[in-house]
N, C-alpha and C. Protein backbone atom coordinates (compact mmCIF):
# COMPACT_ATOMS: atom_id res chain seq x y z
N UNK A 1 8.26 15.82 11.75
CA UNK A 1 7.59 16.27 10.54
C UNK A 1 6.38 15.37 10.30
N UNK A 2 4.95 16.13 9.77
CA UNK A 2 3.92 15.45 9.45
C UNK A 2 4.20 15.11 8.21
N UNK A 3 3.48 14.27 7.48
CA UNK A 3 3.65 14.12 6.25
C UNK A 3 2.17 13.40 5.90
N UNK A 4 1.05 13.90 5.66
CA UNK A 4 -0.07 13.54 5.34
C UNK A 4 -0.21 12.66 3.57
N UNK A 5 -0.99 11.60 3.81
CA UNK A 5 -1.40 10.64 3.59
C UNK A 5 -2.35 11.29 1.78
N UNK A 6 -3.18 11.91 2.22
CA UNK A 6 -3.85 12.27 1.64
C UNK A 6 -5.00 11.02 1.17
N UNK A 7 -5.75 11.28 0.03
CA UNK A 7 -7.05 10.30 0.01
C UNK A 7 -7.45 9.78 -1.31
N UNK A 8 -7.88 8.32 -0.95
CA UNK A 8 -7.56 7.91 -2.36
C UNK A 8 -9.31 6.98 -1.70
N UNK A 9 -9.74 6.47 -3.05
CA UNK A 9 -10.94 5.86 -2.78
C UNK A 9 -10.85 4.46 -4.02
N UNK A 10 -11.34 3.52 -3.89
CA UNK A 10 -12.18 1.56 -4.60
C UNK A 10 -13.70 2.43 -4.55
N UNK A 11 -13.75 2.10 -5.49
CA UNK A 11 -15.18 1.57 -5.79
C UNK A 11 -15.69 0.45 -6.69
N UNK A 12 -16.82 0.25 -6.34
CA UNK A 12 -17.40 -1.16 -6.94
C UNK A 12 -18.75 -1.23 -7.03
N UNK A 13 -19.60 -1.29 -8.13
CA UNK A 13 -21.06 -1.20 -8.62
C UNK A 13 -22.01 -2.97 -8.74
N UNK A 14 -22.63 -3.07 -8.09
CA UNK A 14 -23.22 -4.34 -8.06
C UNK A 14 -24.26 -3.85 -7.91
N UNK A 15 -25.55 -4.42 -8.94
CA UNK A 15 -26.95 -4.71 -8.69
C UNK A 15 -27.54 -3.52 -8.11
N UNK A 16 -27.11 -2.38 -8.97
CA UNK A 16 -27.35 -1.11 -8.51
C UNK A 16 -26.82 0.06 -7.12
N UNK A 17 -26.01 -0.74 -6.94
CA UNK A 17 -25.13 -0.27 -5.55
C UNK A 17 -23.86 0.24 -5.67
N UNK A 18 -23.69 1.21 -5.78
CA UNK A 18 -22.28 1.73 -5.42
C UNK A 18 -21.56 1.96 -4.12
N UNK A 19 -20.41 1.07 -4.15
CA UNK A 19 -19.86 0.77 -2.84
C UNK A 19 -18.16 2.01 -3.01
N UNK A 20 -17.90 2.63 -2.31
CA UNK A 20 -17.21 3.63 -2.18
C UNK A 20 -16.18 3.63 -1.09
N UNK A 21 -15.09 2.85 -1.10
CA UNK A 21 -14.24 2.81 0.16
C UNK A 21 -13.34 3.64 0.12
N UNK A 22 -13.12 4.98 1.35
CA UNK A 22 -12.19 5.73 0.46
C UNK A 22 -10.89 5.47 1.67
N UNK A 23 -9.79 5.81 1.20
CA UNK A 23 -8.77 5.28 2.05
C UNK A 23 -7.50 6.85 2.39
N UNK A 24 -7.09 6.56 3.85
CA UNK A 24 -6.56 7.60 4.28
C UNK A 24 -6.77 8.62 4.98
N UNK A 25 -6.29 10.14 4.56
CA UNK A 25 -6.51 11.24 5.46
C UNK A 25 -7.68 11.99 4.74
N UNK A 26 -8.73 12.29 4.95
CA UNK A 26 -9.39 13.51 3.98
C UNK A 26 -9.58 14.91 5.07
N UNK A 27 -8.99 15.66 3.98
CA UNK A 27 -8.89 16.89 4.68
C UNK A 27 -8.97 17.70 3.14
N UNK A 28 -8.99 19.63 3.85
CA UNK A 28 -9.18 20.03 2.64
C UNK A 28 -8.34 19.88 0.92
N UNK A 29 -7.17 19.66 1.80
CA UNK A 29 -6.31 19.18 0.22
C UNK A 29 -6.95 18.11 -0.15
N UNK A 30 -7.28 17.26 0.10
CA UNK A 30 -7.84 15.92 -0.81
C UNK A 30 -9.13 16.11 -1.03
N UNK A 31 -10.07 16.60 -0.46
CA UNK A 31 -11.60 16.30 -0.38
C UNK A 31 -12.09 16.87 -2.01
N UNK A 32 -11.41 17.39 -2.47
CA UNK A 32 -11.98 18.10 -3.79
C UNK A 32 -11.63 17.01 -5.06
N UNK A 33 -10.98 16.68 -5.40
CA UNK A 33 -10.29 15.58 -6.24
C UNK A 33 -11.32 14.46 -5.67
N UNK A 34 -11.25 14.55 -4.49
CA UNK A 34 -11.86 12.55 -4.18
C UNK A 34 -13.63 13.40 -4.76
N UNK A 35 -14.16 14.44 -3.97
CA UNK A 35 -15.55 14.74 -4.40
C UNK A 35 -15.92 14.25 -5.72
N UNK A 36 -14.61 15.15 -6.99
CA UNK A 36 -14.48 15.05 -8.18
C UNK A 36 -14.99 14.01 -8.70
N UNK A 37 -14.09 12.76 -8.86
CA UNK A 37 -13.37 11.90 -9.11
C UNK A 37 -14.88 10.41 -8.72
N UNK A 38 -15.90 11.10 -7.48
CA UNK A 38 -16.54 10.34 -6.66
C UNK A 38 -18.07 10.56 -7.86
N UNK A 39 -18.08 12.07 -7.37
CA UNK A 39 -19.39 12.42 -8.71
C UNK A 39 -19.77 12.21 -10.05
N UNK A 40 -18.24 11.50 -10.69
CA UNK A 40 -18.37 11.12 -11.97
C UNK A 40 -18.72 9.55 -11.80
N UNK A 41 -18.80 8.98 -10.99
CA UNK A 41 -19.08 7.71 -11.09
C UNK A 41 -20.57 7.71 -10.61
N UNK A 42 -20.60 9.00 -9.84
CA UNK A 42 -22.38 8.71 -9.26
C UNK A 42 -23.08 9.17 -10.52
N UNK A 43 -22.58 10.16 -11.24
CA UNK A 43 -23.55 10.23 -12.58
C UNK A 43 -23.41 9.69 -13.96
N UNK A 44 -22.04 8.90 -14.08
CA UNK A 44 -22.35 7.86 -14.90
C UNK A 44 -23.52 6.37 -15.04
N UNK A 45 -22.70 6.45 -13.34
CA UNK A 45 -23.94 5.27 -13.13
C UNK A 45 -25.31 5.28 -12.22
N UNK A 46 -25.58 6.37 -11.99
CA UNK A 46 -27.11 6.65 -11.20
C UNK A 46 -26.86 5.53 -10.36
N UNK A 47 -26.57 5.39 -9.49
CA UNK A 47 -26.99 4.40 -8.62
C UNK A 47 -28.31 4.72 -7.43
N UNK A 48 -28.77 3.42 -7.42
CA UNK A 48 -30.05 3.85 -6.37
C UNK A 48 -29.66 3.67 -4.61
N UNK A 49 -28.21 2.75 -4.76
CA UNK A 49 -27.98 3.09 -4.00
C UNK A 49 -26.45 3.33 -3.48
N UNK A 50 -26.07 3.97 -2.19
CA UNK A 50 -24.42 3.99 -2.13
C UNK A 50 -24.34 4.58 -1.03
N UNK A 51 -22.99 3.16 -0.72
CA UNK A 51 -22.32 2.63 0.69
C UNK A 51 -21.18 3.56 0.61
N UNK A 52 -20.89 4.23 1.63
CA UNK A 52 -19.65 4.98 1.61
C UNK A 52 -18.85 4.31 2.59
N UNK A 53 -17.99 3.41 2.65
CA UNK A 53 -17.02 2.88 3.60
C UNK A 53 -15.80 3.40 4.34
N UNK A 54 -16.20 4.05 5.50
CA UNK A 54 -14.97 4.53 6.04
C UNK A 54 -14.12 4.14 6.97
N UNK A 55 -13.78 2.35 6.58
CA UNK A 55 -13.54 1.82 7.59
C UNK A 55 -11.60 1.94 7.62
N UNK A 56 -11.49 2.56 6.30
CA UNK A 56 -10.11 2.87 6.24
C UNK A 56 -9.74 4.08 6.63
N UNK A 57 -10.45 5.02 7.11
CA UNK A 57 -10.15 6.10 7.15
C UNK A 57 -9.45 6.84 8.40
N UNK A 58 -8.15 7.42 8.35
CA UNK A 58 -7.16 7.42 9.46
C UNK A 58 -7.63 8.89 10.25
N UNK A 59 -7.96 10.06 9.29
CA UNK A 59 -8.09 11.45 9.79
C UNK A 59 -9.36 11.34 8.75
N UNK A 60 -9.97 12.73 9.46
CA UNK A 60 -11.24 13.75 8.37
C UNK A 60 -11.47 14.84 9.64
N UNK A 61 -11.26 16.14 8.74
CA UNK A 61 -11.56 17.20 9.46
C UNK A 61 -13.14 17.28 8.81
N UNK A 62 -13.48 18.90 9.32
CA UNK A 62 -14.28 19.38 8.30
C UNK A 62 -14.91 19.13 6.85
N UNK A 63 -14.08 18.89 6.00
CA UNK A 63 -14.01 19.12 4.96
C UNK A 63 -14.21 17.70 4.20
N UNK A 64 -14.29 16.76 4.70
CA UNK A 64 -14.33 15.37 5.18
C UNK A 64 -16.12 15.20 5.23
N UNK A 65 -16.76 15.83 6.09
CA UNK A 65 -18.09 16.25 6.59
C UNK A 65 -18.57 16.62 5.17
N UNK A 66 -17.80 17.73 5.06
CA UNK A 66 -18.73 18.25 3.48
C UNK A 66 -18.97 17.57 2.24
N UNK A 67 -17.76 16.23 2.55
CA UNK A 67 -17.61 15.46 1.06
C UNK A 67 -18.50 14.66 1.57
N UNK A 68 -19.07 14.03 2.93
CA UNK A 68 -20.02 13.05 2.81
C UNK A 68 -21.34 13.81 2.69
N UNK A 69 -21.48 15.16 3.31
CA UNK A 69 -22.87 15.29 3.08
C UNK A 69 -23.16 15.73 1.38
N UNK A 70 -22.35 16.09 0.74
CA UNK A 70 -22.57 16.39 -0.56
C UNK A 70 -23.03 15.49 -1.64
N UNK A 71 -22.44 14.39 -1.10
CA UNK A 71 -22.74 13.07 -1.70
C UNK A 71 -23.60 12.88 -1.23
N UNK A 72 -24.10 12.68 0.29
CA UNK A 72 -25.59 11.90 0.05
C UNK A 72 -26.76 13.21 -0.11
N UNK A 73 -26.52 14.36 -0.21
CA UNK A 73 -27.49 15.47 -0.90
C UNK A 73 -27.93 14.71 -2.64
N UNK A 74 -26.54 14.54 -2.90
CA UNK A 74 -26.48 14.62 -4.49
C UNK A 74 -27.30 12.95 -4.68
N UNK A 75 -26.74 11.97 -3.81
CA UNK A 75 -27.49 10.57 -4.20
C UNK A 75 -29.55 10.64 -4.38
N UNK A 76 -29.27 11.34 -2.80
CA UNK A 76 -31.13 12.09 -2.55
C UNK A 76 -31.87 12.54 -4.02
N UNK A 77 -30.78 14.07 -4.19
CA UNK A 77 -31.47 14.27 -5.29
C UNK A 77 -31.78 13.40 -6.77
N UNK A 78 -31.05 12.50 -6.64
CA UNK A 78 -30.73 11.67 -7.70
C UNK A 78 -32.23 10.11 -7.42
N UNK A 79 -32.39 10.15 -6.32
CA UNK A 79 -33.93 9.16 -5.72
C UNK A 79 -33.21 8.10 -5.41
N UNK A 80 -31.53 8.34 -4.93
CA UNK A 80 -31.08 6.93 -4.27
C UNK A 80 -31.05 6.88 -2.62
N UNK A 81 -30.56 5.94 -2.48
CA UNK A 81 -30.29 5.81 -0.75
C UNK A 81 -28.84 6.09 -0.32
N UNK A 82 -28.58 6.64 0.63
CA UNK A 82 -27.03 6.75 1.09
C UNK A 82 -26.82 6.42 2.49
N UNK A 83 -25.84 5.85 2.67
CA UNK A 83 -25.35 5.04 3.94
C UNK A 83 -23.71 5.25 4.05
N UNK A 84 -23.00 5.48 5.29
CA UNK A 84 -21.96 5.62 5.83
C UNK A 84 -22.08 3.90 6.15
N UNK A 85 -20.81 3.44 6.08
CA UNK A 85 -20.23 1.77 6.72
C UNK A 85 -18.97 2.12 7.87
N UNK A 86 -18.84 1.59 8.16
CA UNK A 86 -17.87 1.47 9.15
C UNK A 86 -17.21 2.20 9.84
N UNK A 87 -17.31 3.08 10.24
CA UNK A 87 -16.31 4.23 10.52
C UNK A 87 -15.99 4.22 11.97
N UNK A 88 -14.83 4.57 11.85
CA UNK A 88 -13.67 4.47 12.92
C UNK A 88 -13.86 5.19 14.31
N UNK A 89 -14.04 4.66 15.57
CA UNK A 89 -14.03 5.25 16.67
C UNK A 89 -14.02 6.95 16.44
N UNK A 90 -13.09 7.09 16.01
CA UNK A 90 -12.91 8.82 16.15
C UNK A 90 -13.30 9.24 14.82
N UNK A 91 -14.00 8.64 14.20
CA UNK A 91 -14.70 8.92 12.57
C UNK A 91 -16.18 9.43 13.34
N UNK A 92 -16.63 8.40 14.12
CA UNK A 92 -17.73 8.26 14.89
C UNK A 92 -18.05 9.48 15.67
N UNK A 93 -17.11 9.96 16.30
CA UNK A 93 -17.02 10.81 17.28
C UNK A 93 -17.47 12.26 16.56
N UNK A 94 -16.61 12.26 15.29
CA UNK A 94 -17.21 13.60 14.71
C UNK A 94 -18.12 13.51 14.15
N UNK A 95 -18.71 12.12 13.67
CA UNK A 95 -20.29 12.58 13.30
C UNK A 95 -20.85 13.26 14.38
N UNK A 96 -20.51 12.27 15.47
CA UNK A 96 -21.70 12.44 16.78
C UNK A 96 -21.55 14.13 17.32
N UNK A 97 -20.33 14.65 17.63
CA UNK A 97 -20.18 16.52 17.38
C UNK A 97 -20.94 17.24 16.45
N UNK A 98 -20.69 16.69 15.43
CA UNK A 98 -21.57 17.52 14.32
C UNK A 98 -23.05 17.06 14.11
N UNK A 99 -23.18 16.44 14.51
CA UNK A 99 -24.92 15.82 14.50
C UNK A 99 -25.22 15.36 13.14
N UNK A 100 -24.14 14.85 12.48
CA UNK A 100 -24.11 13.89 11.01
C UNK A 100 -25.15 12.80 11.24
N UNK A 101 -24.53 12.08 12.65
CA UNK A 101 -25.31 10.39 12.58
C UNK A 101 -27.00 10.50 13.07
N UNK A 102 -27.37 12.13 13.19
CA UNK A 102 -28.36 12.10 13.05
C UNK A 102 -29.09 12.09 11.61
N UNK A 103 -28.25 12.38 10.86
CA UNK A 103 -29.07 12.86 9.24
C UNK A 103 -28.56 11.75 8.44
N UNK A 104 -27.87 11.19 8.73
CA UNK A 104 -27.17 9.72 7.54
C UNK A 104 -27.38 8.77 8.65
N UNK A 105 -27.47 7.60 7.56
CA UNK A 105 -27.39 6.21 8.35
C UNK A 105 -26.07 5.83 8.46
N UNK A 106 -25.95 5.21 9.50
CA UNK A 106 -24.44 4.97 9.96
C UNK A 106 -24.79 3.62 10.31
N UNK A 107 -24.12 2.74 9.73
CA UNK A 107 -23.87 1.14 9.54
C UNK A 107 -22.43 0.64 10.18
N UNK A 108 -22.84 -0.33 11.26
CA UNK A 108 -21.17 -0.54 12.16
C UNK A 108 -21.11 -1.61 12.91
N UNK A 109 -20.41 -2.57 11.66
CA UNK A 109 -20.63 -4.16 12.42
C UNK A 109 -20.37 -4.56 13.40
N UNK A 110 -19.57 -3.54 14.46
CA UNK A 110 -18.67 -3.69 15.83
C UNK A 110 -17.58 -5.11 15.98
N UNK A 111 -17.00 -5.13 14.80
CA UNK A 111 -15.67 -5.13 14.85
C UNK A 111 -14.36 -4.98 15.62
């Protein structure tokens, strides 16, 4: 039996930066709640800029894709900067399929 994880996210605002670590599986059951939950902090606090950290992140299908590009659409429109951190060998892999790490910056201390 699977028993998925589902997705939970830290965040933390410094000196105009919103840092966003989200933790677990994101797939379509979670991605809507974390989107939610993610957008109220980007428009409380306008940030100019924001780190999305996926160095915890175990699975992301699809839907995973849509929560990061939505966010950095929405940071854009907003006149901030958006950046992916860390992401996991096979996090990596589906940017590089979907041609994500061509349109976001992807940050990866090689760890």
């Amino acid at each position: 039996m699977i028993i998925k994880k589902g997705c939970n996210f830290e965040s933390e605002y410094e000196d105009g930066t919103l840092r966003v670590s989200l933790i677990g599986e994101i797939d379509h059951h979670s991605a809507v709640s974390v989107r939610t939950a993610i957008d109220e902090k980007i428009y409380s606090l306008r940030p100019r800029k924001m780190i999305m950290d996926l160095s915890k992140i175990d699975f992301m299908d699809s839907s995973g894709l849509g929560l990061i590009m939505g966010r950095y659409a929405l940071i854009g429109k907003l006149g901030g900067d958006f950046c992916i951190s860390e992401p996991s060998d096979r996090v990596m892999r589906v940017f590089e399929l979907s041609g994500l790490g061509r349109i976001i910056k992807i940050e990866k201390s090689g760890k």
